[in-house]
Protein backbone atom coordinates (compact mmCIF):
# COMPACT_ATOMS: atom_id res chain seq x y z
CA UNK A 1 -5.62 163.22 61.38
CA UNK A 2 -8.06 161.57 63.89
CA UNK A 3 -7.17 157.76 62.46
CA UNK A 4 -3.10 158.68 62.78
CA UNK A 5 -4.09 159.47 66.45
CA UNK A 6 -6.35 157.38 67.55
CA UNK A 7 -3.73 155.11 65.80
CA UNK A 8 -0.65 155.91 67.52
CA UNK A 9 -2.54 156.11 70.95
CA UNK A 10 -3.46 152.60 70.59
CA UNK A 11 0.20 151.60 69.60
CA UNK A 12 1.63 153.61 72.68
CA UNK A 13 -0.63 152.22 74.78
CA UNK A 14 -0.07 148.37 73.49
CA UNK A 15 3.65 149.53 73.73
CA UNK A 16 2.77 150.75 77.36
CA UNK A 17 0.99 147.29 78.50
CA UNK A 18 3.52 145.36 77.40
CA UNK A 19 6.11 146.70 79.11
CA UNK A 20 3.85 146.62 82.25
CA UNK A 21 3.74 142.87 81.85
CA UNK A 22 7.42 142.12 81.39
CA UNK A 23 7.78 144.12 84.62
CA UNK A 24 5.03 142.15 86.34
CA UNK A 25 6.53 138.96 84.81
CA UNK A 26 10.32 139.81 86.52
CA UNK A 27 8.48 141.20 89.78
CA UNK A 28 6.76 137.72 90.36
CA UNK A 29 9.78 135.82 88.58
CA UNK A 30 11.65 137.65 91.76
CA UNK A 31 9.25 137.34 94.26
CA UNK A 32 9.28 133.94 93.30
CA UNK A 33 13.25 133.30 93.73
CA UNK A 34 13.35 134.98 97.26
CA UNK A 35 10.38 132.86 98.65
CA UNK A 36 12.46 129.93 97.43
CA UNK A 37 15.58 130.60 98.69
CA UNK A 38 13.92 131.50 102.21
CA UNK A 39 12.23 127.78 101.82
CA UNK A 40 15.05 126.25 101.10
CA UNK A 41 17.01 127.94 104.15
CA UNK A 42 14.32 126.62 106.47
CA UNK A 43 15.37 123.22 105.41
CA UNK A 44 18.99 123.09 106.30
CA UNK A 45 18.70 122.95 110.34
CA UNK A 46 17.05 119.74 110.53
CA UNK A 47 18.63 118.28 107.82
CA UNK A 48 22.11 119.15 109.55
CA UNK A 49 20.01 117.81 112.90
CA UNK A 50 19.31 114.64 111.50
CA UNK A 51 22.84 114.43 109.87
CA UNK A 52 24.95 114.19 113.08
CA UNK A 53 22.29 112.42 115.05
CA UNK A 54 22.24 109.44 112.13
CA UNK A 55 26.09 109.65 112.47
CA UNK A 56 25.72 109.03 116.00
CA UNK A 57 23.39 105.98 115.66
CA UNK A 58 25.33 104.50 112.88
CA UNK A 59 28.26 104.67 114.87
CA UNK A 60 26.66 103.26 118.00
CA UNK A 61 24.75 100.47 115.74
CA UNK A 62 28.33 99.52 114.10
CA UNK A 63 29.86 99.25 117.61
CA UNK A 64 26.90 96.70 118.91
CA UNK A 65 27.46 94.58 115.10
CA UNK A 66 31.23 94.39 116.09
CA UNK A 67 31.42 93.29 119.54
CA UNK A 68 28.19 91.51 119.33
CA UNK A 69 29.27 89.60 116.13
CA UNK A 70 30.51 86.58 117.49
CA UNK A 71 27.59 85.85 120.32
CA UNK A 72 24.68 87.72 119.16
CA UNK A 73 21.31 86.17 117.62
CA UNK A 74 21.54 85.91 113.75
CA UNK A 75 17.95 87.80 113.85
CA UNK A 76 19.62 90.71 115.70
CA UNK A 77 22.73 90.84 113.51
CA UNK A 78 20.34 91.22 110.48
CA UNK A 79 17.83 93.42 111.87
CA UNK A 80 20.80 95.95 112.76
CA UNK A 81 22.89 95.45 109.48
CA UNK A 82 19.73 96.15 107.08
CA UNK A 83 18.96 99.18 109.63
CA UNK A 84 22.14 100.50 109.95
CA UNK A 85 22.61 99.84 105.95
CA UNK A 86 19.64 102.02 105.01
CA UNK A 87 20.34 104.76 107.99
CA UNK A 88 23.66 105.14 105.57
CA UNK A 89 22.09 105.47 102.69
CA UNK A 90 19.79 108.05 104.14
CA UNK A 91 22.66 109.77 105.92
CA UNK A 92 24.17 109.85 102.40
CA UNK A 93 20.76 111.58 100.70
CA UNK A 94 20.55 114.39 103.47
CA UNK A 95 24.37 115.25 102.63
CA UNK A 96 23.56 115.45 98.81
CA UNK A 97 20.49 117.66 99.73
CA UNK A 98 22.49 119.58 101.71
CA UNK A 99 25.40 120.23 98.79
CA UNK A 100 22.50 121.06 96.73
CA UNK A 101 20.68 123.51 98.64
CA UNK A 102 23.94 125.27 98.95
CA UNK A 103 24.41 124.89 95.29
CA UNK A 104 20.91 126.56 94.07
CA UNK A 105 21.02 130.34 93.27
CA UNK A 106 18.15 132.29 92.98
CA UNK A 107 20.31 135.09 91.27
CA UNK A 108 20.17 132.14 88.10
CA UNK A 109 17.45 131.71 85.37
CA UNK A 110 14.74 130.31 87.45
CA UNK A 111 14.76 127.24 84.88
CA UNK A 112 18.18 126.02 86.55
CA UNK A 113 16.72 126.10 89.93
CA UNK A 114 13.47 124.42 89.19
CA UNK A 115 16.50 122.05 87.74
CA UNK A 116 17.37 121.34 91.27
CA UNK A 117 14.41 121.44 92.84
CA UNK A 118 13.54 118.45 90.87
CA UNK A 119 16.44 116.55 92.12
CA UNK A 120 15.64 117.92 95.46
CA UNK A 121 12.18 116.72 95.88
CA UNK A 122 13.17 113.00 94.13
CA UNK A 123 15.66 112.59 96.61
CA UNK A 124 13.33 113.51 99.38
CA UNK A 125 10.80 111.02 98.19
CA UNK A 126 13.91 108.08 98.13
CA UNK A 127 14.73 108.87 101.64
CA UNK A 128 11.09 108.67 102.78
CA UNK A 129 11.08 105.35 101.19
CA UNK A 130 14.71 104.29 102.53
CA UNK A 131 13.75 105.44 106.11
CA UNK A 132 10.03 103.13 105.91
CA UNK A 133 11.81 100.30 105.36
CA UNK A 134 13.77 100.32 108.26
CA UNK A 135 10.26 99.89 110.28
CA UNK A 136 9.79 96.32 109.79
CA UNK A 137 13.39 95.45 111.64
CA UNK A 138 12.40 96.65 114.80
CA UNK A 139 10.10 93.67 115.07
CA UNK A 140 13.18 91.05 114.27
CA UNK A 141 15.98 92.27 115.91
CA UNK A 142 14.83 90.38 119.22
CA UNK A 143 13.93 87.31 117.48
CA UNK A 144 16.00 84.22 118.34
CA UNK A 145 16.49 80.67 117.95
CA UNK A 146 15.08 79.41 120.50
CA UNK A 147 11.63 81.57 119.94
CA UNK A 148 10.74 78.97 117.06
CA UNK A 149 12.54 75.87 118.43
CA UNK A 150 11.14 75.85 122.02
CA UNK A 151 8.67 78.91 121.78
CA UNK A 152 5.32 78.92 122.28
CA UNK A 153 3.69 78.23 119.24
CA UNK A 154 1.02 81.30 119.72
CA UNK A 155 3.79 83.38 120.50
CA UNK A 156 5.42 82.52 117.62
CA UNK A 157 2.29 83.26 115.29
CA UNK A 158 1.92 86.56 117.00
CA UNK A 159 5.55 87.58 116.20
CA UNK A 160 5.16 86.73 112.97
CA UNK A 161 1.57 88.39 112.60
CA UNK A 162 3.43 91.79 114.20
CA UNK A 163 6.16 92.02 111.56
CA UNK A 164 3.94 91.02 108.57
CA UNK A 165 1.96 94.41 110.06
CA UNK A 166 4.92 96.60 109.32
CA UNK A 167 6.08 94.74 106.02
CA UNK A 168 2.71 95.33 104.50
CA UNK A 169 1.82 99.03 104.74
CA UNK A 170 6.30 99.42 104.29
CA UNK A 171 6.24 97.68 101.02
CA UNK A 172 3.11 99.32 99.51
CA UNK A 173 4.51 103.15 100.90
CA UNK A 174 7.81 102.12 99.04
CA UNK A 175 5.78 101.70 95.94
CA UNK A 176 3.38 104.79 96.34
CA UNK A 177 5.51 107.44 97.42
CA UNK A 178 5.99 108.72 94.38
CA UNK A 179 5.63 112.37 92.70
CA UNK A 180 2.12 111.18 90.69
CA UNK A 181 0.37 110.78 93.73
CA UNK A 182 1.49 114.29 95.50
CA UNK A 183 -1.94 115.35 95.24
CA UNK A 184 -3.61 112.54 97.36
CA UNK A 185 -4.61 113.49 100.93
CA UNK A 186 -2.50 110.57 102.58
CA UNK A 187 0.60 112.07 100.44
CA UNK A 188 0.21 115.69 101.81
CA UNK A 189 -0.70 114.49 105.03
CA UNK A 190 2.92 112.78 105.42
CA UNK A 191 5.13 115.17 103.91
CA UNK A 192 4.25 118.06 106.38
CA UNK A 193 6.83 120.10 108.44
CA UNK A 194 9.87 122.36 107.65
CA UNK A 195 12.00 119.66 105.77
CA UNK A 196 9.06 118.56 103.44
CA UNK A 197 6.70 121.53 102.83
CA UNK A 198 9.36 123.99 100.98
CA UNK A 199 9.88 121.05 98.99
CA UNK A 200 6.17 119.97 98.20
CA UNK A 201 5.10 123.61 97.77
CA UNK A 202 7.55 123.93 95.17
CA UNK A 203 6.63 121.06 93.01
CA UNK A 204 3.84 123.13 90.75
CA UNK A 205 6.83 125.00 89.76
């Protein structure tokens, strides 16, 4: 009689723990979705900020391309085209973020959201890369003709020497930023702030 209870105390209280962990499991499987969805909220003011104020620039930038077509310096013409070009596409990135913020709901299997929160934080890391490579354009865009024809020929080296400054650290950010290197201190260091760090915190998820 002792064995059948010592038995079926240990099976209610296996039965007991078990159902104590599926609890805890849905608690912080809960816990979990709310944090995320207040995260993700954080995100949409700036990204709506950023929205209109691209809109603006691309507008102005489009305006200057236009009038400016026909007398401007072919340096400045391609300076603004590739910077108004990659503004787009970044405009363009923000607005799928945006659709897909609205889109994730924590009231789903947490499996779909982590779903989007993949896409969310690879797009991120494309318009990081998108909005570097604008930098090195903003040492062009005053260039002209007559800099290397009748410039001086310091002056000229020094231009050049400026923009190859930009180009370098640009082109080896494009190829770092990049998920495998989330953990490195220059990585974390970057993507700080309300737009990045609900995404980065996420991305152990």
């Amino acid at each position: 009689m002792e064995d059948r209870e010592i038995i079926n105390s240990w099976i209610s209280y296996n039965k007991k723990l078990e159902e104590s962990l599926q609890l805890n499991r849905k608690n912080a499987e809960d816990i979990t979705k709310i944090k995320i969805g207040s995260l993700l909220g954080s995100m949409k003011p700036i990204k709506v900020f950023t929205i209109l104020t691209g809109i603006i620039w691309v507008c102005f930038v489009d305006l200057l391309i236009v009038n400016l077509f026909a007398v401007a310096s072919p340096f400045f013409l391609i300076s603004a085209i590739i910077q108004v070009v990659l503004t787009k596409l970044a405009i363009g990135i923000y607005l799928y973020q945006l659709v897909l913020i609205h889109q994730i709901d924590i009231t789903k299997p947490i499996l779909e959201t982590q779903d989007k929160l993949a896409h969310l934080r690879t797009s991120t890391l494309w318009v990081t890369r998108f909005l570097f490579l604008q930098l090195p354009v903003w040492t062009t865009f005053y260039w002209s003709a007559n800099t290397f024809e009748n410039g001086n020929t310091g002056l000229v080296v020094l231009q050049i020497i400026i923009s190859l400054l930009f180009v370098i650290p640009v082109v080896w950010l494009f190829v770092n930023i990049k998920y495998e290197n989330k953990s490195k201190k220059w990585f974390r260091l970057m993507f700080e702030g309300k737009e990045w760090t609900p995404v980065r915190s996420r991305w152990n998820y």
